[in-house]
C-alpha atoms as a PDB file:
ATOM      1  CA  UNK A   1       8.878   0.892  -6.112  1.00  0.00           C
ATOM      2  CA  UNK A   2      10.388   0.165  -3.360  1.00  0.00           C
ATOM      3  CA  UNK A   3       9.723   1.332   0.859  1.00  0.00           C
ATOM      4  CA  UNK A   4      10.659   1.384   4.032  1.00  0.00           C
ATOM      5  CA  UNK A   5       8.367   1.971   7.485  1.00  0.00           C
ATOM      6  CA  UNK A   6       7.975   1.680  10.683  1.00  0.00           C
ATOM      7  CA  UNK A   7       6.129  -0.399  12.951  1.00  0.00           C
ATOM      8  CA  UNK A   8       5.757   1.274  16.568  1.00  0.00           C
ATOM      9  CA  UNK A   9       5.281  -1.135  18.994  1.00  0.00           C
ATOM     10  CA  UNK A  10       1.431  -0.405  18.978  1.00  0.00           C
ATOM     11  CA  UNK A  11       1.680  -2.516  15.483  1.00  0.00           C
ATOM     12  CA  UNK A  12       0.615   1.181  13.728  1.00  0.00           C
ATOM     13  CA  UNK A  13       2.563   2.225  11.123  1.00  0.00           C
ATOM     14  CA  UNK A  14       4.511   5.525  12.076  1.00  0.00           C
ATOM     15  CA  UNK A  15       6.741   6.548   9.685  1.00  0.00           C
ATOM     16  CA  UNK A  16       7.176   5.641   5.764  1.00  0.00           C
ATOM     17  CA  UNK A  17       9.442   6.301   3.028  1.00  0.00           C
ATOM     18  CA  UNK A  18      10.085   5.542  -0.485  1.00  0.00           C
ATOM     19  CA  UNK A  19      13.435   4.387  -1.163  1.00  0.00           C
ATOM     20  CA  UNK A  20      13.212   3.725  -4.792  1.00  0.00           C
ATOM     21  CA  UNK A  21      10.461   5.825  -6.680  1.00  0.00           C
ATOM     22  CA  UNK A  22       7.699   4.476  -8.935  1.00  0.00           C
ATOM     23  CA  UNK A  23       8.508   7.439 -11.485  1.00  0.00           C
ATOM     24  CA  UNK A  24       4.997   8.936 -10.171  1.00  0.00           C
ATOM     25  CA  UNK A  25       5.335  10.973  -7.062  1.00  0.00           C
ATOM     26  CA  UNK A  26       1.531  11.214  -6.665  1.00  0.00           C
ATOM     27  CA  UNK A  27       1.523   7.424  -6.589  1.00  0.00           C
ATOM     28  CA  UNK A  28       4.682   7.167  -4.201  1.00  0.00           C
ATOM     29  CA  UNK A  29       3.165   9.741  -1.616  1.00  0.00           C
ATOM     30  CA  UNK A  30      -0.707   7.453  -2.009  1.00  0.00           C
ATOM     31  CA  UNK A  31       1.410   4.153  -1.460  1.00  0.00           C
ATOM     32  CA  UNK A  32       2.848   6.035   2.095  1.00  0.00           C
ATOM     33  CA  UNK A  33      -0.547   7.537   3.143  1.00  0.00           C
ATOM     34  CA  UNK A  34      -2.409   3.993   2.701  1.00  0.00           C
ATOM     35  CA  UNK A  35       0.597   2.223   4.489  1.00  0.00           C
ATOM     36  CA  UNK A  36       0.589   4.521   7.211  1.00  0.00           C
ATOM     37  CA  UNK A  37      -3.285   4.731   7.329  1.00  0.00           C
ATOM     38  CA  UNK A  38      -4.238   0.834   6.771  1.00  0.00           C
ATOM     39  CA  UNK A  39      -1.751  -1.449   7.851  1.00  0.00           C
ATOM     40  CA  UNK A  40      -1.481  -3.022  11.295  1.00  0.00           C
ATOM     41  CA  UNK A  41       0.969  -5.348  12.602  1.00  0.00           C
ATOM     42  CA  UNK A  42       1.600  -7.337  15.563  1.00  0.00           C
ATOM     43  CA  UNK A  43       4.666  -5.925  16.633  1.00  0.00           C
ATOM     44  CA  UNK A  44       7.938  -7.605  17.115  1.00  0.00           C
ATOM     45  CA  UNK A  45       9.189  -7.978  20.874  1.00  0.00           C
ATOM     46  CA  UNK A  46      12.497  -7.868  22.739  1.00  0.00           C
ATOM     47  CA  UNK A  47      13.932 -10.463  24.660  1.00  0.00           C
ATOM     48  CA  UNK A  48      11.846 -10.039  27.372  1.00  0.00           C
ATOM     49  CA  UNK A  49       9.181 -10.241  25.036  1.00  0.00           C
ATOM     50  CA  UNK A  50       7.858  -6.556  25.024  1.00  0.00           C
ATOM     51  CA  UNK A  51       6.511  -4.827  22.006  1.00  0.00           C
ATOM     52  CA  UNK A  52       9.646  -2.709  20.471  1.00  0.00           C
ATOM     53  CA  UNK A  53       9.113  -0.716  17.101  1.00  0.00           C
ATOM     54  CA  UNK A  54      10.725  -2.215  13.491  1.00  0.00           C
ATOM     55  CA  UNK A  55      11.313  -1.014  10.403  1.00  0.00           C
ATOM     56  CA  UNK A  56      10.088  -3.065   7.738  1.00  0.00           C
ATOM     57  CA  UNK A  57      11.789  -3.125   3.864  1.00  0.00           C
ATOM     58  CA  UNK A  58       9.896  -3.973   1.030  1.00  0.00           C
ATOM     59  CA  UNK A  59       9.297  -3.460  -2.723  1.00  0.00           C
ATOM     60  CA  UNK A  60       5.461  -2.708  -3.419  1.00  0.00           C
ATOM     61  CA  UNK A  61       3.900  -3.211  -6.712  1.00  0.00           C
ATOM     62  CA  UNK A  62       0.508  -1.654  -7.582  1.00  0.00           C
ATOM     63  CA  UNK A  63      -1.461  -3.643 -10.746  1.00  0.00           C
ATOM     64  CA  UNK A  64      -3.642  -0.606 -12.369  1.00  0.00           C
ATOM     65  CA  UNK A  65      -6.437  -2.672 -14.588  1.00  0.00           C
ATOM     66  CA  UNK A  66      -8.217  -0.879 -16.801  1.00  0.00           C
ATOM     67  CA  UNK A  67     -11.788  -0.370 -16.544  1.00  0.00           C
ATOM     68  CA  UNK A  68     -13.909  -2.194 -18.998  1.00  0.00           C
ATOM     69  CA  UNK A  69     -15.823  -0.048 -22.001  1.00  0.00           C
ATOM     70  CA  UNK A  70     -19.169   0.269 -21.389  1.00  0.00           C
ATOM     71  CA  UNK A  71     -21.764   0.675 -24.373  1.00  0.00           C
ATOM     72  CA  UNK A  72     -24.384   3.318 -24.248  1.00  0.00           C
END
């Protein structure tokens, strides 16, 4: 899958799309809502060095491992 976000210049994450779906929208909209709700960045700066906000491009790959059988 692939997104795109952006980084205000507090370094939160304001706004996030997916530009190229998983095939699962419930795991598209979970990859947004943990973006926007867990990832901080310092944020990049302008010239004069002040915080400006970014968007940020990137594919994202989520590794589901199956849970191990348990005996009873």
């Amino acid at each position: 899958m692939a997104v795109k976000y952006l980084v205000w210049s507090d370094g939160r994450v304001r706004d996030c799309r997916v530009t190229k779906s998983s095939g699962n929208a419930t795991l598209d909209a979970t990859t947004c809502r943990l973006i926007q709700r867990r990832f901080r960045y310092d944020p990049s700066r302008d010239a004069e060095g002040r915080p400006v906000p970014a968007w940020i491009v990137e594919n994202h790959e989520w590794i589901i491992v199956p849970e191990p059988a348990t005996d009873r």
